[in-house]
N, C-alpha and C. Protein backbone atom coordinates (compact mmCIF):
# COMPACT_ATOMS: atom_id res chain seq x y z
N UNK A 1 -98.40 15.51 195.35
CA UNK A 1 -97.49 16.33 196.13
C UNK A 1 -96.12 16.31 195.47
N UNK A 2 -95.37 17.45 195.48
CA UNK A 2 -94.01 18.12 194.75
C UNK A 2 -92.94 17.29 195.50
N UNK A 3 -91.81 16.59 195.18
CA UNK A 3 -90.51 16.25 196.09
C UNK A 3 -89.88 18.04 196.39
N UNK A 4 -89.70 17.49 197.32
CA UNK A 4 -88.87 18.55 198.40
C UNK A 4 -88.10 19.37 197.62
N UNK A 5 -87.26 18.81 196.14
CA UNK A 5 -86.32 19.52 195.57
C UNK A 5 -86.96 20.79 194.43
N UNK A 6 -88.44 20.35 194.74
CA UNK A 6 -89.14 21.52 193.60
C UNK A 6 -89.52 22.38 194.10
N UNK A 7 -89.72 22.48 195.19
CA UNK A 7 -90.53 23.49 196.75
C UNK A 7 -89.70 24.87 196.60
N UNK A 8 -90.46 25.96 196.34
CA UNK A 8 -90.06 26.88 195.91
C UNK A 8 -89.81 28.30 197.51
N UNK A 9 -89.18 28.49 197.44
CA UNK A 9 -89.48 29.55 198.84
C UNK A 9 -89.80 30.62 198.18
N UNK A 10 -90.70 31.63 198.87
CA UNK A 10 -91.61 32.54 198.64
C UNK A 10 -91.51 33.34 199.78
N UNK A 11 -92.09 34.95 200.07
CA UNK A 11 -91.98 35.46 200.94
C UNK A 11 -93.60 35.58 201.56
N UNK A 12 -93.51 36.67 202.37
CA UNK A 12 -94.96 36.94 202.95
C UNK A 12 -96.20 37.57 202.13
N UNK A 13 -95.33 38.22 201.08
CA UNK A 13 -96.34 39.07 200.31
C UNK A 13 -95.15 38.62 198.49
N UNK A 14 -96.39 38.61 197.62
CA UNK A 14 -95.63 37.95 196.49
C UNK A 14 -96.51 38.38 195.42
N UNK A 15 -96.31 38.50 193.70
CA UNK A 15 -96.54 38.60 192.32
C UNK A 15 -96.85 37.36 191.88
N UNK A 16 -98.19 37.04 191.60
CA UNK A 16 -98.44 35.48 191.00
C UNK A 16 -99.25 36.01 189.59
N UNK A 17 -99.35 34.82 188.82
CA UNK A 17 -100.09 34.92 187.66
C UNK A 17 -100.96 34.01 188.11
N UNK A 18 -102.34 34.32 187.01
CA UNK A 18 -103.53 33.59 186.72
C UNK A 18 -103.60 33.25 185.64
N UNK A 19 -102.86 32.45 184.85
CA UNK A 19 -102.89 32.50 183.78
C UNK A 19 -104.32 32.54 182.40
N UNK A 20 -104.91 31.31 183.22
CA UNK A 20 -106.39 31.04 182.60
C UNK A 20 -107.43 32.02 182.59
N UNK A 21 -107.69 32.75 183.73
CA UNK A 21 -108.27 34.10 184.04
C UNK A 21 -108.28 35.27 183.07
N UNK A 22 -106.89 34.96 182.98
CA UNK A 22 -105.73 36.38 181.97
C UNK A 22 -105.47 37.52 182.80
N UNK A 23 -105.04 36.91 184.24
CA UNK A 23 -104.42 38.14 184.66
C UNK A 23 -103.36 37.42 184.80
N UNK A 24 -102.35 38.65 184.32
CA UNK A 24 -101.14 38.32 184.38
C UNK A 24 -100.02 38.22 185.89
N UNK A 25 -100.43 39.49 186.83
CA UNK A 25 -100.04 39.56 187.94
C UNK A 25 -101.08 40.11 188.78
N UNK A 26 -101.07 39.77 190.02
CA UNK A 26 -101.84 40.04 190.83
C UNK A 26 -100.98 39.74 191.78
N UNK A 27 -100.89 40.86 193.45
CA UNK A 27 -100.13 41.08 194.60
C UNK A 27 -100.97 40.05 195.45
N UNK A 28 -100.48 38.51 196.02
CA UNK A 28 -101.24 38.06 196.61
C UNK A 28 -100.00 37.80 198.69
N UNK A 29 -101.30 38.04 199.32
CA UNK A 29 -100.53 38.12 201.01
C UNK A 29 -100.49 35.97 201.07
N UNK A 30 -99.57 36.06 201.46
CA UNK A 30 -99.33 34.31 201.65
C UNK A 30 -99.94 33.55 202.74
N UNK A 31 -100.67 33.33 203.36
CA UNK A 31 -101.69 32.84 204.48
C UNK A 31 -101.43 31.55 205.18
N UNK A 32 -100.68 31.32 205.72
CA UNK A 32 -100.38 29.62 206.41
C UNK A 32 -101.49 29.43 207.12
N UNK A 33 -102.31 30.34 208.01
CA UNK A 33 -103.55 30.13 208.67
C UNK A 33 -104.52 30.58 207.73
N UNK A 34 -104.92 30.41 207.19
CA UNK A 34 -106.10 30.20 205.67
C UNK A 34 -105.57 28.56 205.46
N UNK A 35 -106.62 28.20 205.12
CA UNK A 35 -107.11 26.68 204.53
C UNK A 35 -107.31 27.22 203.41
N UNK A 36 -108.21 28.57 202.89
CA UNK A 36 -108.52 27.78 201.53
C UNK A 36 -108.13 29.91 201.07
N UNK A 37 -107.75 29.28 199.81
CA UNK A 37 -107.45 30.99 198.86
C UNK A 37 -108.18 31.55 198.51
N UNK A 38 -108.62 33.29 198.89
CA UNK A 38 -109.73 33.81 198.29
C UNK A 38 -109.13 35.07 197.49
N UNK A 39 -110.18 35.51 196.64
CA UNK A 39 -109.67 35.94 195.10
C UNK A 39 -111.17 37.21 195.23
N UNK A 40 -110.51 38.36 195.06
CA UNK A 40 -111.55 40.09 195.52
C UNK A 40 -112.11 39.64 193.85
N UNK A 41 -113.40 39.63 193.49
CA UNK A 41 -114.09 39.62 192.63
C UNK A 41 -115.90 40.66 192.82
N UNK A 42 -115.65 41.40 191.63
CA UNK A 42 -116.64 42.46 191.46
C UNK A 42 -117.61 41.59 190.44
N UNK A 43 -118.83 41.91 190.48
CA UNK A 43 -120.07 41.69 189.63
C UNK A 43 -120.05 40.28 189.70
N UNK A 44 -120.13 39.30 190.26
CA UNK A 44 -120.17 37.87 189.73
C UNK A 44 -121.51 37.69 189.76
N UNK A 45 -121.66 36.67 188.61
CA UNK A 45 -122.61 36.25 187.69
C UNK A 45 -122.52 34.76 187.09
N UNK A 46 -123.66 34.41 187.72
CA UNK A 46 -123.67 32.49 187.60
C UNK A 46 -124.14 32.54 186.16
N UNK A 47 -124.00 31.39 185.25
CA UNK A 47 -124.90 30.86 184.50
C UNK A 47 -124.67 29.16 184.09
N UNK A 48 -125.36 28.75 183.40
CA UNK A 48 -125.16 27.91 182.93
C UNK A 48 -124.45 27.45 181.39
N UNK A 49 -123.34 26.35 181.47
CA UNK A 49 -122.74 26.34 179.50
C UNK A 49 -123.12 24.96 179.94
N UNK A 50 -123.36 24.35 178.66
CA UNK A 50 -123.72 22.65 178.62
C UNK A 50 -123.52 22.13 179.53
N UNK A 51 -124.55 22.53 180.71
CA UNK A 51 -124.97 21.58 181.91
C UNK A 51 -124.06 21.95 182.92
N UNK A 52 -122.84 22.75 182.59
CA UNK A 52 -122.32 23.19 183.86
C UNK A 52 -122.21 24.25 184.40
N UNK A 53 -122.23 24.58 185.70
CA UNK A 53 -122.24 25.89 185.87
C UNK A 53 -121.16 26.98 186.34
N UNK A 54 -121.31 27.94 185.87
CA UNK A 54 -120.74 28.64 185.42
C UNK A 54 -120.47 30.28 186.22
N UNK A 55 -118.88 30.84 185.82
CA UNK A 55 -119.37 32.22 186.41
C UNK A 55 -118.68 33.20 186.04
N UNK A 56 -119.33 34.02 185.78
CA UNK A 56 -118.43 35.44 185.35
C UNK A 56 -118.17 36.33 186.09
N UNK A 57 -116.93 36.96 186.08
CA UNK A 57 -116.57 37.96 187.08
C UNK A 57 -115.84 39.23 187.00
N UNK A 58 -115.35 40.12 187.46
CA UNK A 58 -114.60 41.41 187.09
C UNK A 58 -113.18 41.06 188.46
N UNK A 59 -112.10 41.01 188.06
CA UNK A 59 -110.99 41.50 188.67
C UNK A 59 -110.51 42.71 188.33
N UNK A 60 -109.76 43.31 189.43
CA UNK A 60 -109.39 44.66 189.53
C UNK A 60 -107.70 44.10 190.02
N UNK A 61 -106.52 43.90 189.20
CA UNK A 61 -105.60 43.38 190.03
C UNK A 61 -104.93 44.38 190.86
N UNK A 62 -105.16 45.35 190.56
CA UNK A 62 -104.05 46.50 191.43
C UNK A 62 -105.23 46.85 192.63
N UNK A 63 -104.63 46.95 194.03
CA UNK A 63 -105.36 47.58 195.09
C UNK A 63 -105.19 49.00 194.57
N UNK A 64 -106.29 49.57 195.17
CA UNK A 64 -106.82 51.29 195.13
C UNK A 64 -106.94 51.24 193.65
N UNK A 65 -106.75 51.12 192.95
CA UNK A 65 -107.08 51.15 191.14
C UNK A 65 -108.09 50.29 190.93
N UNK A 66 -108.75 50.84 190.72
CA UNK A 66 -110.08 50.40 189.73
C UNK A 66 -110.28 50.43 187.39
N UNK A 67 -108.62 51.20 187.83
CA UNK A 67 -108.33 51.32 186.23
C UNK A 67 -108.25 50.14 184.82
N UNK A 68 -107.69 49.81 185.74
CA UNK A 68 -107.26 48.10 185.32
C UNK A 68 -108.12 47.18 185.60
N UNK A 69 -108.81 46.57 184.66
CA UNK A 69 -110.02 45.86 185.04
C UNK A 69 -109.90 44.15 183.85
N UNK A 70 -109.90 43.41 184.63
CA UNK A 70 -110.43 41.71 183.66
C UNK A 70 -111.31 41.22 184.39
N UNK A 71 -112.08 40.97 183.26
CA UNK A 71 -113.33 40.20 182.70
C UNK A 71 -112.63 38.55 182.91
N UNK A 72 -113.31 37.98 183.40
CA UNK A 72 -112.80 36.58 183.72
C UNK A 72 -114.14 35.51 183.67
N UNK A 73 -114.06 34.55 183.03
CA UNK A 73 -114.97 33.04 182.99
C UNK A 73 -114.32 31.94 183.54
N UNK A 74 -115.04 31.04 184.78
CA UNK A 74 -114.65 29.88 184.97
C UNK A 74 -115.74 29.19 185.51
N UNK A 75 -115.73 27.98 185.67
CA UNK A 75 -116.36 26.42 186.00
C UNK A 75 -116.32 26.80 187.33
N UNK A 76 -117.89 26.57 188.00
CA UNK A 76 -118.23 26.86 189.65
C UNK A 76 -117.97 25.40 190.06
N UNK A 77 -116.83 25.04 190.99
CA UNK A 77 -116.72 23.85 190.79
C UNK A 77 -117.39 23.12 192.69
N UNK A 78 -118.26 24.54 193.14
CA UNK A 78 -118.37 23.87 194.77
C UNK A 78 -118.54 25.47 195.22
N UNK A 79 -119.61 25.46 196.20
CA UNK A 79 -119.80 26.22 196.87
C UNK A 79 -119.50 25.63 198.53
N UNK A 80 -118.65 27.03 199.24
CA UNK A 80 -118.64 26.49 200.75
C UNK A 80 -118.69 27.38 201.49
N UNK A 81 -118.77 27.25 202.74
CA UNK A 81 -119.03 27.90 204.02
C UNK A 81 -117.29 28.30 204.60
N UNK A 82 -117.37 29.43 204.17
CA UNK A 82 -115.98 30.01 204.37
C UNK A 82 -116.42 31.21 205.85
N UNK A 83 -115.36 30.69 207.11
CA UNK A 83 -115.49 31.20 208.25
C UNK A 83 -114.12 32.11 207.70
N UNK A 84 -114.30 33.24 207.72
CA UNK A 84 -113.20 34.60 207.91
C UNK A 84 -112.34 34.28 209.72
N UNK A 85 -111.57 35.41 209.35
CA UNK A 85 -111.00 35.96 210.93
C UNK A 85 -111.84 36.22 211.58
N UNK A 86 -112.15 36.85 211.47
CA UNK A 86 -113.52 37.69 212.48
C UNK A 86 -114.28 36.88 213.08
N UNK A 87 -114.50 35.76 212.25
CA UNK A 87 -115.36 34.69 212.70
C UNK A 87 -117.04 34.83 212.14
N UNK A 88 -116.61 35.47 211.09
CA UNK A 88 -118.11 35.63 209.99
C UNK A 88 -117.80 34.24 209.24
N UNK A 89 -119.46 33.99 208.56
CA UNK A 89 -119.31 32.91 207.86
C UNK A 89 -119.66 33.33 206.63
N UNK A 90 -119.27 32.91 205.69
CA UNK A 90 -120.30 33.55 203.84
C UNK A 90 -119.89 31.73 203.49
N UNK A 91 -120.68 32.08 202.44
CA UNK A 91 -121.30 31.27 201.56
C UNK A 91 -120.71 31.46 200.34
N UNK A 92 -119.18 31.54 199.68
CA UNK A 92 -118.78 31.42 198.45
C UNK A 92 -118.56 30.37 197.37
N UNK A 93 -118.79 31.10 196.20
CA UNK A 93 -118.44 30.17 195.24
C UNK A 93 -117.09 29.65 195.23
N UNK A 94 -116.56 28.61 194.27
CA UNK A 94 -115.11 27.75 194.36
C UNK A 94 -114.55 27.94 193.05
N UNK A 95 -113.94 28.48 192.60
CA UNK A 95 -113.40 27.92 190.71
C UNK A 95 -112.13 27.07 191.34
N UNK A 96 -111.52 26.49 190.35
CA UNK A 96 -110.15 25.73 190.04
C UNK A 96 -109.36 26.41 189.10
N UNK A 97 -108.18 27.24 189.05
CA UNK A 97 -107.68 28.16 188.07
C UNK A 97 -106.00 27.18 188.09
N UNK A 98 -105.76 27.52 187.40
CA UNK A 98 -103.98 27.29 187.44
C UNK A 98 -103.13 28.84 188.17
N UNK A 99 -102.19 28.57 188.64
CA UNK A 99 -101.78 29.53 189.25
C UNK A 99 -99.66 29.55 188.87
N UNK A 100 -99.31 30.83 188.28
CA UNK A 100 -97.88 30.43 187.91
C UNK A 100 -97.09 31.86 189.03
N UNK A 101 -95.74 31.10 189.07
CA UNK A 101 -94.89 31.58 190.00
C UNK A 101 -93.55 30.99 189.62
N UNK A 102 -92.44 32.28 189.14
CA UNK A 102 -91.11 31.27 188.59
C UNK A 102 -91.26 30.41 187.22
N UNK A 103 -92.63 30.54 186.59
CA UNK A 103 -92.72 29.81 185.01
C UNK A 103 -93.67 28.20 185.90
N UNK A 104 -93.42 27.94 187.13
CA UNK A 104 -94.11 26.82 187.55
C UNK A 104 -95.44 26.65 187.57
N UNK A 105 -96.02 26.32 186.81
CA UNK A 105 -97.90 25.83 186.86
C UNK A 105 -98.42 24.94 187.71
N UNK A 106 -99.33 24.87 188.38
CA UNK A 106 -100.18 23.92 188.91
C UNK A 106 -101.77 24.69 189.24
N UNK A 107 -102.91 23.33 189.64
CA UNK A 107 -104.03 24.15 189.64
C UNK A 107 -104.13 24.15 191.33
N UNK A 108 -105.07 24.94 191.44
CA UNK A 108 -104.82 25.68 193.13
C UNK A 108 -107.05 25.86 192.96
N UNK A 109 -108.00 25.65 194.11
CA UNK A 109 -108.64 26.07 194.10
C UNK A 109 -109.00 27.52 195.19
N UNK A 110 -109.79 28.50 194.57
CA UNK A 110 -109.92 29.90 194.94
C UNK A 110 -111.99 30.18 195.35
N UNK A 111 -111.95 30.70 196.62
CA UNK A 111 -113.23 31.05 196.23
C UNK A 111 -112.92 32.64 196.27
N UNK A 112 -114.23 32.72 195.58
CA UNK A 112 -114.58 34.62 195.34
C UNK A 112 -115.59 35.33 195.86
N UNK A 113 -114.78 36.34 196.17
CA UNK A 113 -115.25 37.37 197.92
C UNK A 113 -115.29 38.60 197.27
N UNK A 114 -116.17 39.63 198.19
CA UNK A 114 -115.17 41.43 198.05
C UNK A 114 -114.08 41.20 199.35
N UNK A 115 -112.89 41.87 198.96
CA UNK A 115 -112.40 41.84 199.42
C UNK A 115 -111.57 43.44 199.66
N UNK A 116 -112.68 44.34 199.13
CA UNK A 116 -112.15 46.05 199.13
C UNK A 116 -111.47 46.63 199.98
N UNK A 117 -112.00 45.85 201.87
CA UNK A 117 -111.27 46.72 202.61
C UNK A 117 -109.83 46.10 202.85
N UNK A 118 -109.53 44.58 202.46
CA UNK A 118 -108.55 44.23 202.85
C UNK A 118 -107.55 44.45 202.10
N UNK A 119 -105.99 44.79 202.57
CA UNK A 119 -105.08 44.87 201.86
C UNK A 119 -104.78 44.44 200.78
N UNK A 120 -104.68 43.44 200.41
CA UNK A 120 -104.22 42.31 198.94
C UNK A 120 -105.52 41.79 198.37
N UNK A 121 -105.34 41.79 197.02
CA UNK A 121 -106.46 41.41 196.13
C UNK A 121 -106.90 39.82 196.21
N UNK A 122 -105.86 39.55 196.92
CA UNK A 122 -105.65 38.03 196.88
C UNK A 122 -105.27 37.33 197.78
N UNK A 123 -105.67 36.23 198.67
CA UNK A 123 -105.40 35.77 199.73
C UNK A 123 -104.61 34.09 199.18
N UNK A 124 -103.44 33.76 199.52
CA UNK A 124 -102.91 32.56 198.87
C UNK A 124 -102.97 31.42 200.50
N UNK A 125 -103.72 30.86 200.50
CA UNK A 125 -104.19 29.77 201.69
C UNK A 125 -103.07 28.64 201.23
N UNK A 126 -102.66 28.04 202.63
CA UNK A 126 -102.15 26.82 202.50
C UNK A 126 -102.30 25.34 201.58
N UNK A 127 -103.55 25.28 201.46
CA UNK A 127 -103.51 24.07 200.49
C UNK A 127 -103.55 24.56 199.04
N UNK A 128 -103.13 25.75 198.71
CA UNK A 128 -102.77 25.96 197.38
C UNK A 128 -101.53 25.95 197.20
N UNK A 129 -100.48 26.14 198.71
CA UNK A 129 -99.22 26.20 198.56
C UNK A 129 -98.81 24.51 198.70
N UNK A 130 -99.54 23.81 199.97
CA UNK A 130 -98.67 22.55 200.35
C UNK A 130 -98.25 21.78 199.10
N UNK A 131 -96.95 21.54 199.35
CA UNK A 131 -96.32 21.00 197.92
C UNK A 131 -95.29 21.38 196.95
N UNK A 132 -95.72 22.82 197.20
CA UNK A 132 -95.50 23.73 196.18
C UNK A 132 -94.36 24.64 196.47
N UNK A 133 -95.20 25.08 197.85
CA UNK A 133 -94.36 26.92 198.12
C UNK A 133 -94.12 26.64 199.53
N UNK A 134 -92.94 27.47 200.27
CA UNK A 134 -92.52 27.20 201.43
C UNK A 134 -92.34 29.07 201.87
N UNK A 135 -92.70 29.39 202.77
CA UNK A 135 -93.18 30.95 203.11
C UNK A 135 -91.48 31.10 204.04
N UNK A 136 -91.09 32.48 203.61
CA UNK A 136 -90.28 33.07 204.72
C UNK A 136 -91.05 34.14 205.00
N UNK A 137 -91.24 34.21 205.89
CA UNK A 137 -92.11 35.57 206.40
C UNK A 137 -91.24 37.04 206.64
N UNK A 138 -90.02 36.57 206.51
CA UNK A 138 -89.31 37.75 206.09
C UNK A 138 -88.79 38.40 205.47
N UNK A 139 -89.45 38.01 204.06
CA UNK A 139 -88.72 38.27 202.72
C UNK A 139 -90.29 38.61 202.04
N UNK A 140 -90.30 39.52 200.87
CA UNK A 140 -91.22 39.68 199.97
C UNK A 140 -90.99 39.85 198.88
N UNK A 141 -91.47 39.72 197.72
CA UNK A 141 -91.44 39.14 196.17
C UNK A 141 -90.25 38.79 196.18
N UNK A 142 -90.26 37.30 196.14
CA UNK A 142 -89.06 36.15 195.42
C UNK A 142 -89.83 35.97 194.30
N UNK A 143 -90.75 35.98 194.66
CA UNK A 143 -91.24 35.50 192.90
C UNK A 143 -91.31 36.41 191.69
N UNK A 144 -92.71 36.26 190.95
CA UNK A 144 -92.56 36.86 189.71
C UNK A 144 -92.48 38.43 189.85
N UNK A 145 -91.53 39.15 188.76
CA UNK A 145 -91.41 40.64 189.20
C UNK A 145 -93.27 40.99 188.95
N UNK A 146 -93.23 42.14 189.36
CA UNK A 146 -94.49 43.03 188.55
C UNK A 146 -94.77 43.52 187.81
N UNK A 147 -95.14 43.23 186.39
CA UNK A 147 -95.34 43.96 185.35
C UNK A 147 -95.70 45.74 185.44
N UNK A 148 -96.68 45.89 186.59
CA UNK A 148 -97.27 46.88 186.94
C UNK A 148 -96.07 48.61 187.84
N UNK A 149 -95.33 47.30 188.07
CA UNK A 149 -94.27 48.68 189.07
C UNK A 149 -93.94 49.89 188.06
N UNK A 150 -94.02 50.90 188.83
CA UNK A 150 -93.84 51.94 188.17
C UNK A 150 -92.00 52.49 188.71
N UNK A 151 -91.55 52.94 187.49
CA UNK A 151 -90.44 53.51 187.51
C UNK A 151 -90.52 54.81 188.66
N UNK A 152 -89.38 54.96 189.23
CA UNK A 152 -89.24 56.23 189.78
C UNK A 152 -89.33 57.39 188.76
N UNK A 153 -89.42 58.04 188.83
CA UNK A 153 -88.77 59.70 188.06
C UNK A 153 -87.85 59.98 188.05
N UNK A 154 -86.72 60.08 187.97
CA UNK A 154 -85.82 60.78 188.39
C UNK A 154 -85.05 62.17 187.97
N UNK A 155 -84.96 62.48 188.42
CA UNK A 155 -85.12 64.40 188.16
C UNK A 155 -83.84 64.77 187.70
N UNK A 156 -84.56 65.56 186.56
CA UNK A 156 -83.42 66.38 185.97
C UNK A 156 -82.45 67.22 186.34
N UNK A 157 -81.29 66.92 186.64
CA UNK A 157 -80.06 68.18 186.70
C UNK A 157 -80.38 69.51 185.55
N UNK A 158 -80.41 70.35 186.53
CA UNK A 158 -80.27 71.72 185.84
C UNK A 158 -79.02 71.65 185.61
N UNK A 159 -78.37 72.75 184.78
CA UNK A 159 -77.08 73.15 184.08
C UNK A 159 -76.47 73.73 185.37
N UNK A 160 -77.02 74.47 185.85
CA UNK A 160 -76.11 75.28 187.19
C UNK A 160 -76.15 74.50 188.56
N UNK A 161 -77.06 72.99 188.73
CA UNK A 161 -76.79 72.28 189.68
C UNK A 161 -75.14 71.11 189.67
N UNK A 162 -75.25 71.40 188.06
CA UNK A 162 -73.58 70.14 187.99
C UNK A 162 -72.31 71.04 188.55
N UNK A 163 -71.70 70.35 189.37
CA UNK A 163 -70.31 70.78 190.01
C UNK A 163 -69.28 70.14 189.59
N UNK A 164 -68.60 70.44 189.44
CA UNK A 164 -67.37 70.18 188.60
C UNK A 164 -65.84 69.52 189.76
């Protein structure tokens, strides 16, 4: 556990990296009622590398875009019985990834869900934060900017719109 003076404040909705994954940013919602962090993963695929097992997966980091797509490998380190809101139960896999915010690293464990209809690609549960991150629920991205934001446009002055 982090001393108090490293505890980073964060808002309700935030820009994290995955570093190990290789996604660079991903929009994750901050969850104080979540226990554990879940991570929207397409096609996953177990196997085995020298005796351990293993899994491959597709992230999509931008919601509604399907454009942007990583290919991701990690170590299945635990499967569990993850009760949702709703009060459904599934059966997901667990990886252990490192997770950065502000240049700060630490490892955080994630299981992997669809997560299509829900807002954020990414759910950040409390025991990935305790230690770490301290939530204002009324503030959003303190943390890392977004590589992904798109510029406004901003529109050209015609010659006969400038006033003098």
């Amino acid at each position: 556990m982090s001393d108090r003076a490293s505890v980073q404040v964060i808002g309700w909705r935030e820009w994290i990296a995955l570093p190990l994954l290789g996604i660079e940013s991903i929009k994750v919602k901050t969850d104080t009622g979540a226990r554990t962090s879940a991570l929207h993963a397409d096609d996953v695929e177990r196997f085995t590398s020298r005796g351990r097992p293993m899994l491959t997966f597709v992230v999509h980091p931008l919601q509604r875009d399907r454009g942007l797509e990583v290919r991701c490998e990690a170590e299945m380190i635990d499967e569990r019985l993850i009760r949702s809101s709703h009060g459904d139960q599934q059966l997901r896999p667990v990886i252990r990834t490192p997770i950065e915010i502000r240049g700060v690293l630490w490892e955080i464990e994630v299981t992997l869900t669809r997560r299509d209809v829900m807002g954020f690609r990414m759910l950040l549960g409390r025991e990935a934060m305790r230690g770490h991150l301290l939530v204002d629920p009324g503030r959003s991205y303190l943390g890392n900017p977004s590589p992904y934001r798109r510029k406004k446009k901003r529109k050209k002055k015609k010659a006969h719109d400038v006033t003098e």
